[in-house]
Protein backbone atom coordinates (compact mmCIF):
# COMPACT_ATOMS: atom_id res chain seq x y z
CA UNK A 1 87.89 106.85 85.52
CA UNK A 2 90.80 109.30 85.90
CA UNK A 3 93.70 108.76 83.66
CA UNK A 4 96.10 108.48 86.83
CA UNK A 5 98.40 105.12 86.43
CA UNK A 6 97.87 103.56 89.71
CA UNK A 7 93.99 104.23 89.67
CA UNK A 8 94.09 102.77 86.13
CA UNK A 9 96.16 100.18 87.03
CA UNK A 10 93.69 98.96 89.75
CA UNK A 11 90.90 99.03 87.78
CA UNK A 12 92.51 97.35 84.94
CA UNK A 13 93.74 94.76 87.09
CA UNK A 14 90.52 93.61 88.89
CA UNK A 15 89.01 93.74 85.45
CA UNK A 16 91.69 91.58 83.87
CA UNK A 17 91.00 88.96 86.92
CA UNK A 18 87.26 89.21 86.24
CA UNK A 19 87.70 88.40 82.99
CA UNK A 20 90.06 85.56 83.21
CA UNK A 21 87.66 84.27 85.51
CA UNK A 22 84.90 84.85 82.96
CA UNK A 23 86.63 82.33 80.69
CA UNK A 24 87.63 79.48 82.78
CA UNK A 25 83.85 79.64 84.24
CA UNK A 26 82.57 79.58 80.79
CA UNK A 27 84.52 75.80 79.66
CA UNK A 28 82.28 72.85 80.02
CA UNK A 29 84.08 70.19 80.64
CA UNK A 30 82.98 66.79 78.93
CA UNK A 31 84.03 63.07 79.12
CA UNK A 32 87.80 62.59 80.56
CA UNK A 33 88.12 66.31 81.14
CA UNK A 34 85.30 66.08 84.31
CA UNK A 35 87.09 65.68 86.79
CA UNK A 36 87.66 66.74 90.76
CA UNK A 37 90.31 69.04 89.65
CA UNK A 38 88.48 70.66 87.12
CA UNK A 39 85.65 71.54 89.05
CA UNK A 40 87.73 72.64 92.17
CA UNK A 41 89.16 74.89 89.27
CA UNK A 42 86.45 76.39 88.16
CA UNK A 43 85.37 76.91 91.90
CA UNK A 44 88.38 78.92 92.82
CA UNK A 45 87.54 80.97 89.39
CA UNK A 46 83.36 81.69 91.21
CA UNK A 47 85.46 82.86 94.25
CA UNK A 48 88.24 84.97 92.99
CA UNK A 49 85.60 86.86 90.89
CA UNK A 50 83.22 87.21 93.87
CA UNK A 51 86.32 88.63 95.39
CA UNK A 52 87.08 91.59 92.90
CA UNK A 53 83.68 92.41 92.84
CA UNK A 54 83.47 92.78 96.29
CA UNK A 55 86.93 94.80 96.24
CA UNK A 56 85.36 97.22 93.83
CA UNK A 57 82.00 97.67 95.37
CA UNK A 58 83.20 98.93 98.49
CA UNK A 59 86.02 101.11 96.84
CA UNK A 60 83.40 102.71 93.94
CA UNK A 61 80.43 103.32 96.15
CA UNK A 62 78.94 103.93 99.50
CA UNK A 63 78.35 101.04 101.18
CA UNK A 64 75.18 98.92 100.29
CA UNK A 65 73.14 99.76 103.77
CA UNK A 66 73.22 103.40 102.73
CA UNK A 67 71.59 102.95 99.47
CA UNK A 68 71.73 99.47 97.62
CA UNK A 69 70.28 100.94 94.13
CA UNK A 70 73.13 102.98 94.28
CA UNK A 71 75.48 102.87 90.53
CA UNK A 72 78.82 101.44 91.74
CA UNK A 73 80.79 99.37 88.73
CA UNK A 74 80.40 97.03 85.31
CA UNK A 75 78.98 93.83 85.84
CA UNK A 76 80.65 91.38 83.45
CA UNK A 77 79.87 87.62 83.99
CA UNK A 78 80.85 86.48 80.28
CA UNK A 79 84.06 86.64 78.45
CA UNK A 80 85.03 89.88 76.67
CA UNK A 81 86.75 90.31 73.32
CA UNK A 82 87.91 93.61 71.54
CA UNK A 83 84.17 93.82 69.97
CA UNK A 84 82.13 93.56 73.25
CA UNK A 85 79.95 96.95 74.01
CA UNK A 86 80.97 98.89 77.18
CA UNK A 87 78.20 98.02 79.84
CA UNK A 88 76.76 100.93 82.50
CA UNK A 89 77.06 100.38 85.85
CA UNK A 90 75.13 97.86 87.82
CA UNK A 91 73.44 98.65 91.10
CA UNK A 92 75.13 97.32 94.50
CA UNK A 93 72.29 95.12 94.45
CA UNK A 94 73.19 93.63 91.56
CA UNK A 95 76.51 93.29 92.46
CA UNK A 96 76.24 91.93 95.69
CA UNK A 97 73.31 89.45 94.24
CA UNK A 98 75.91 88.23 91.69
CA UNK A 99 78.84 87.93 94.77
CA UNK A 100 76.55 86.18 96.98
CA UNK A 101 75.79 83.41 93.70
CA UNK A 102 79.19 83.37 92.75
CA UNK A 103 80.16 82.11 96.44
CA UNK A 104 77.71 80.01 96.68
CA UNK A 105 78.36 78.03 93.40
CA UNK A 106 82.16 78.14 94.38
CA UNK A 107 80.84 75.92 97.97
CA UNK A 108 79.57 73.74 96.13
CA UNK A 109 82.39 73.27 93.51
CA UNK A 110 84.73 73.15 96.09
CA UNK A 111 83.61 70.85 98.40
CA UNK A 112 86.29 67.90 99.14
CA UNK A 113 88.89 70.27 98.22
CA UNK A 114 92.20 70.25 100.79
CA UNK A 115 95.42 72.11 99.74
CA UNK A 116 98.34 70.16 99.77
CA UNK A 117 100.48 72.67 101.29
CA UNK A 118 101.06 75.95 102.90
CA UNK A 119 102.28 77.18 99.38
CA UNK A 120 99.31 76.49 97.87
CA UNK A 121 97.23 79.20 99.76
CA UNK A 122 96.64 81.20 97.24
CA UNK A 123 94.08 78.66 96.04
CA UNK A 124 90.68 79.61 97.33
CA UNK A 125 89.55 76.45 99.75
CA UNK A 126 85.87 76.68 101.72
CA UNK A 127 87.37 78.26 104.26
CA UNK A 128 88.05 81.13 101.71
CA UNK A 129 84.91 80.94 100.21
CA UNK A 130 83.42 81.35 103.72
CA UNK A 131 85.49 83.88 104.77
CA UNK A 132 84.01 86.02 102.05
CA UNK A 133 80.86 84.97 102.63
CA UNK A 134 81.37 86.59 106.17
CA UNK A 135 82.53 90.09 104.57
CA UNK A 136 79.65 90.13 102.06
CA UNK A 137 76.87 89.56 105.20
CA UNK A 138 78.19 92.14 107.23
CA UNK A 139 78.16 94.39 104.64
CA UNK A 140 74.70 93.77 103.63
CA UNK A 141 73.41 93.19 107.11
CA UNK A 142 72.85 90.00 107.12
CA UNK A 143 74.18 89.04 110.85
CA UNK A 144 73.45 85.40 110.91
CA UNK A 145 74.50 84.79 108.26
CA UNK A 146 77.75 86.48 108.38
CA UNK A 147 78.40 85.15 112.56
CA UNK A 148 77.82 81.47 111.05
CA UNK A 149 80.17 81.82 107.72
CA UNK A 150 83.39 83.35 109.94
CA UNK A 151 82.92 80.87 112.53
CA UNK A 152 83.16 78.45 109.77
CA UNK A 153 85.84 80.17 108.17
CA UNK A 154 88.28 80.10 111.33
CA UNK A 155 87.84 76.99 112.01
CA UNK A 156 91.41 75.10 112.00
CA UNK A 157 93.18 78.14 111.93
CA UNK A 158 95.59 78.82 115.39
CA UNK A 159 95.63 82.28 116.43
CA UNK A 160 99.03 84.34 116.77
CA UNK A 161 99.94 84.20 120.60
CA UNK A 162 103.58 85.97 120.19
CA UNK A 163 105.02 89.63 119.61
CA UNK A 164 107.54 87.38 117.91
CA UNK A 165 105.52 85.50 115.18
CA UNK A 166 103.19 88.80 115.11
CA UNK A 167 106.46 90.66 113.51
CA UNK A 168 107.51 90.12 110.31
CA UNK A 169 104.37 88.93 108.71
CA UNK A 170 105.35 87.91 105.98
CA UNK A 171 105.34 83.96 105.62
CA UNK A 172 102.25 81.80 103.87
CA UNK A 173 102.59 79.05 106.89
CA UNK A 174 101.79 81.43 109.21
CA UNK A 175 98.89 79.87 111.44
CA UNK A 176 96.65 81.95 111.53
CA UNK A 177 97.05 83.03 107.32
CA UNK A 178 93.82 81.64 105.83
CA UNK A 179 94.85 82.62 102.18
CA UNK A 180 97.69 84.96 100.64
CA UNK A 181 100.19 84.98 97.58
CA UNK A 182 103.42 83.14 97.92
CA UNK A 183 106.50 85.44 97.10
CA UNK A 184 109.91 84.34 95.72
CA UNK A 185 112.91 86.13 94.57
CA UNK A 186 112.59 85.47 90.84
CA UNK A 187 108.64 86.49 91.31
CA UNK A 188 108.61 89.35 94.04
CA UNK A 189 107.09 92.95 92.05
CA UNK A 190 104.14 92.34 94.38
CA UNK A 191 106.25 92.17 97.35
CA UNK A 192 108.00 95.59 96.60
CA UNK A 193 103.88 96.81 95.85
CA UNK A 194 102.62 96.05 99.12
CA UNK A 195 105.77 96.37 101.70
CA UNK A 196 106.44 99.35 101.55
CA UNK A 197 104.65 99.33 104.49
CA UNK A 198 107.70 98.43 106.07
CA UNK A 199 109.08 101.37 107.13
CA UNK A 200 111.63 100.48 110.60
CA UNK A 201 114.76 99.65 108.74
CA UNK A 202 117.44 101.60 107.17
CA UNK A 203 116.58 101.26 103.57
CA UNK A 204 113.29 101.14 103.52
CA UNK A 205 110.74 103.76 102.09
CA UNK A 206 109.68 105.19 105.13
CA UNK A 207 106.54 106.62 104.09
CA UNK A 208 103.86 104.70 106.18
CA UNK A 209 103.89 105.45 109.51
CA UNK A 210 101.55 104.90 112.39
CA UNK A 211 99.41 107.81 114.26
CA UNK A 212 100.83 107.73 117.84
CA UNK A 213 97.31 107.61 118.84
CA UNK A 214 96.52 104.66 117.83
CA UNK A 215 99.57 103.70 119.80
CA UNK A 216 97.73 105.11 122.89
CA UNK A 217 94.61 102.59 122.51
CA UNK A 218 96.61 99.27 123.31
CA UNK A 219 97.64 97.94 126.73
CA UNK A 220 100.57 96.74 128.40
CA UNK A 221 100.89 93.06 127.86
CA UNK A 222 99.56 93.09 124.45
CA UNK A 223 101.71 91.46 121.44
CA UNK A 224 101.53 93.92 119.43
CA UNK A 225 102.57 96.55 121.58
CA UNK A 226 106.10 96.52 121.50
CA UNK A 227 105.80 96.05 117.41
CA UNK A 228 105.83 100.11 117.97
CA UNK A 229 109.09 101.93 117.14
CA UNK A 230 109.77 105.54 117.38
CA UNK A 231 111.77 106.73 114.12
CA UNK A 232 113.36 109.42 112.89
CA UNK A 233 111.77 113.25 113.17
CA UNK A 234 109.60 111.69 115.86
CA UNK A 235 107.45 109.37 113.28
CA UNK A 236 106.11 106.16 114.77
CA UNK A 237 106.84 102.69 112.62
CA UNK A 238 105.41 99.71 112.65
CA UNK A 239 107.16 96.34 112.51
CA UNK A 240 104.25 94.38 111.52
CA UNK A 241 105.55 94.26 107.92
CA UNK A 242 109.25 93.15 107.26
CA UNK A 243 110.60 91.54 104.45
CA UNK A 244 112.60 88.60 104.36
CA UNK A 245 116.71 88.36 104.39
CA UNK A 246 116.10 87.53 100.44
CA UNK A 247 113.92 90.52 100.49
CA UNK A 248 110.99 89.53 99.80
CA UNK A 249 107.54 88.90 101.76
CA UNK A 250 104.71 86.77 101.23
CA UNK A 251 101.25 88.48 100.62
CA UNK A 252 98.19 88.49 103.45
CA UNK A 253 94.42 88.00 101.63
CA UNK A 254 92.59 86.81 104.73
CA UNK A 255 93.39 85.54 108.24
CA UNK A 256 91.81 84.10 111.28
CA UNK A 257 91.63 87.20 113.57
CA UNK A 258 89.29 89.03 111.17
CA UNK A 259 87.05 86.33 111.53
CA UNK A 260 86.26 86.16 115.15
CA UNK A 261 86.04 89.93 114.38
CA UNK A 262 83.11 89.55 112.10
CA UNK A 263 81.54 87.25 114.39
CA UNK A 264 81.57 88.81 117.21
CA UNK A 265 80.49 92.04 115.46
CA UNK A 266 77.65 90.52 113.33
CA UNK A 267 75.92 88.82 116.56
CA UNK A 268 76.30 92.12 118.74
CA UNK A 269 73.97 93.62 115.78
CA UNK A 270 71.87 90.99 115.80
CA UNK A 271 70.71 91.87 119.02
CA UNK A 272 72.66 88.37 120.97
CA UNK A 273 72.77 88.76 124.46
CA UNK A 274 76.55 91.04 124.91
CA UNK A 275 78.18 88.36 127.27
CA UNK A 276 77.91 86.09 124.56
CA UNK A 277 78.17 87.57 121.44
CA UNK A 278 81.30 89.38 122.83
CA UNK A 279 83.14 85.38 123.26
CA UNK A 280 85.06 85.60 119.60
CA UNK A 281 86.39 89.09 120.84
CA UNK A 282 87.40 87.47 124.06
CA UNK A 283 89.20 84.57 122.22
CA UNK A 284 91.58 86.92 120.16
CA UNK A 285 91.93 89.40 122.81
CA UNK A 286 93.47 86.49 125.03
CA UNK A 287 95.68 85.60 122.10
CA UNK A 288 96.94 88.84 121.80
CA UNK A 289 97.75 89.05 125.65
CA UNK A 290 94.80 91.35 126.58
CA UNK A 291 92.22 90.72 129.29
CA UNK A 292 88.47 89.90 128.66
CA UNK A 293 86.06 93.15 127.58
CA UNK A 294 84.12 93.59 129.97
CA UNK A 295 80.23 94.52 129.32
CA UNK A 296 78.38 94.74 132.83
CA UNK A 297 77.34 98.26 132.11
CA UNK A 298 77.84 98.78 128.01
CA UNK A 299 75.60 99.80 125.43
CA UNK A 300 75.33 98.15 122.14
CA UNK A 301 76.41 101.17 120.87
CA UNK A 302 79.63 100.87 123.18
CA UNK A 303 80.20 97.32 122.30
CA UNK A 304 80.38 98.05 118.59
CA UNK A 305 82.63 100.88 118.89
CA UNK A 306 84.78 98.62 120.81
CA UNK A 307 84.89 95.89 118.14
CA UNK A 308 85.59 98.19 115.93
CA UNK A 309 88.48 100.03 117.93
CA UNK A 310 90.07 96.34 118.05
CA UNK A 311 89.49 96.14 114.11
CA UNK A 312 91.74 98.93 113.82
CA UNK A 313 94.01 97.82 116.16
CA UNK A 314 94.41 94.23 114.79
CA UNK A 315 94.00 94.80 111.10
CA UNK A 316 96.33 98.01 110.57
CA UNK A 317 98.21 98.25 107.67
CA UNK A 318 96.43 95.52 106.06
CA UNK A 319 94.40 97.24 103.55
């Protein structure tokens, strides 16, 4: 690993996750201590470590289609103390084996759980749990099974139909915000780590601008065209990102619109017939103020690189 301080300091701090993880999963709880609570705790642990695993196999390999015996990163599933040997790297296939178990124990652990409140989404919930579910099939290919996990995943979550509530993105009761970290002002580093994406106001860092091409690929009507802002020396911003008056902003993990994305893209690859699969695309292009796709005369070929086009244009900025 290169001794650079932001690469370290992503490593160390999916690692550090992993780990805390690694002990909560490893209490058994006995007697008194078995309760609903505990178990929806130790669920959230399965999916937040299913999570950084899948964060670091796609960022330390190629993906898993290419060549799942491929080395990408450590596998640790137990706690670690100062004594515990270094491990090698496992294969994708091992990773992804482990992801897929960890979300599926984190279902079942999870089941009957409801958050009591917007501020509570950064608990994993089975929505959550399917959401990464979704991301895990498509990346492996499995289409089915990743078109039936994001429908799942969206379900009860209201898609943005506003340039309005589209800007500023930065608020945990957001509709369409399926999980995310709460920000306040006494508790706002993270805030300062990831908005600097917000670049159209005097004051800001002004260092993450959009290509005016990608500008060029949205239609009149849409939302989240006029969210485009010419600045100064002929840069184009963004006002997706703003923080708040109190400045700070509330963090995005995983929202509705990615799932009809993965949907949509998962049954076009499974070979569905296009006028169907292309119905979640259809339902968030509507939201956002855009007409049907049409595919009387596409390709599967053009379909996907349509879906994907709209990926871009929906998920921007977002990491």
């Amino acid at each position: 690993m290169p001794a650079n301080n932001r690469t370290a300091f992503a490593w160390y701090l999916m690692y550090r996750t992993i780990d805390n993880c690694n002990t909560a999963i490893s209490i058994t709880a006995t007697g008194d201590d078995d309760t609903p609570d505990f178990r929806y705790s130790q669920g959230q642990a399965y999916a937040l470590r299913a999570f950084c695993y899948l964060h670091l196999a796609q960022h330390y390999q190629f993906t898993y289609l290419k060549d799942p015996a491929a080395p990408a990163v450590p596998l640790y599933t137990e706690p670690t103390v100062s004594t515990t040997k270094p491990k090698g790297k496992a294969t994708l296939e091992e990773l992804y084996t482990q992801i897929f178990k960890d979300l599926n124990k984190a279902k079942e652990l999870l089941k009957g759980y409801v958050r009591p409140d917007d501020n509570s989404k950064f608990k994993p919930d089975v929505s959550v749990v399917n959401g990464l579910l979704a991301r895990a099939c498509l990346l492996t290919g499995q289409w089915g099974g990743a078109a039936d996990a994001a429908l799942e995943a969206a379900k009860g979550y209201a898609l943005m139909t506003d340039a309005k509530t589209y800007m500023g993105f930065n608020d945990l009761s957001n509709t369409e915000w399926m999980w995310g970290h709460p920000q306040s002002v006494s508790q706002s580093d993270a805030s300062y780590n990831f908005y600097y994406l917000d670049a159209t106001y005097v004051g800001a860092y002004s260092s993450f601008m959009a290509d005016p091409h990608l500008k060029d690929t949205f239609t009149e009507g849409d939302i989240r065209l006029p969210l485009f802002q010419w600045m100064r020396e002929g840069y184009l911003g963004y006002k997706k990102f703003h923080m708040r008056a109190d400045d700070t902003a509330d963090l995005v993990l995983m929202r509705a619109a990615e799932m009809y994305l993965i949907e949509t893209e998962a049954k076009v690859r499974d070979g569905v017939a296009l006028a169907q699969a292309v119905a979640p695309l259809n339902t968030l292009r509507n939201a956002r103020g855009v007409g049907d796709y049409e595919v009387t005369g596409k390709s599967q070929e053009d379909v996907i690189n349509e879906i994907l086009m709209e990926r871009r244009r929906e998920l921007w900025g977002e990491g």
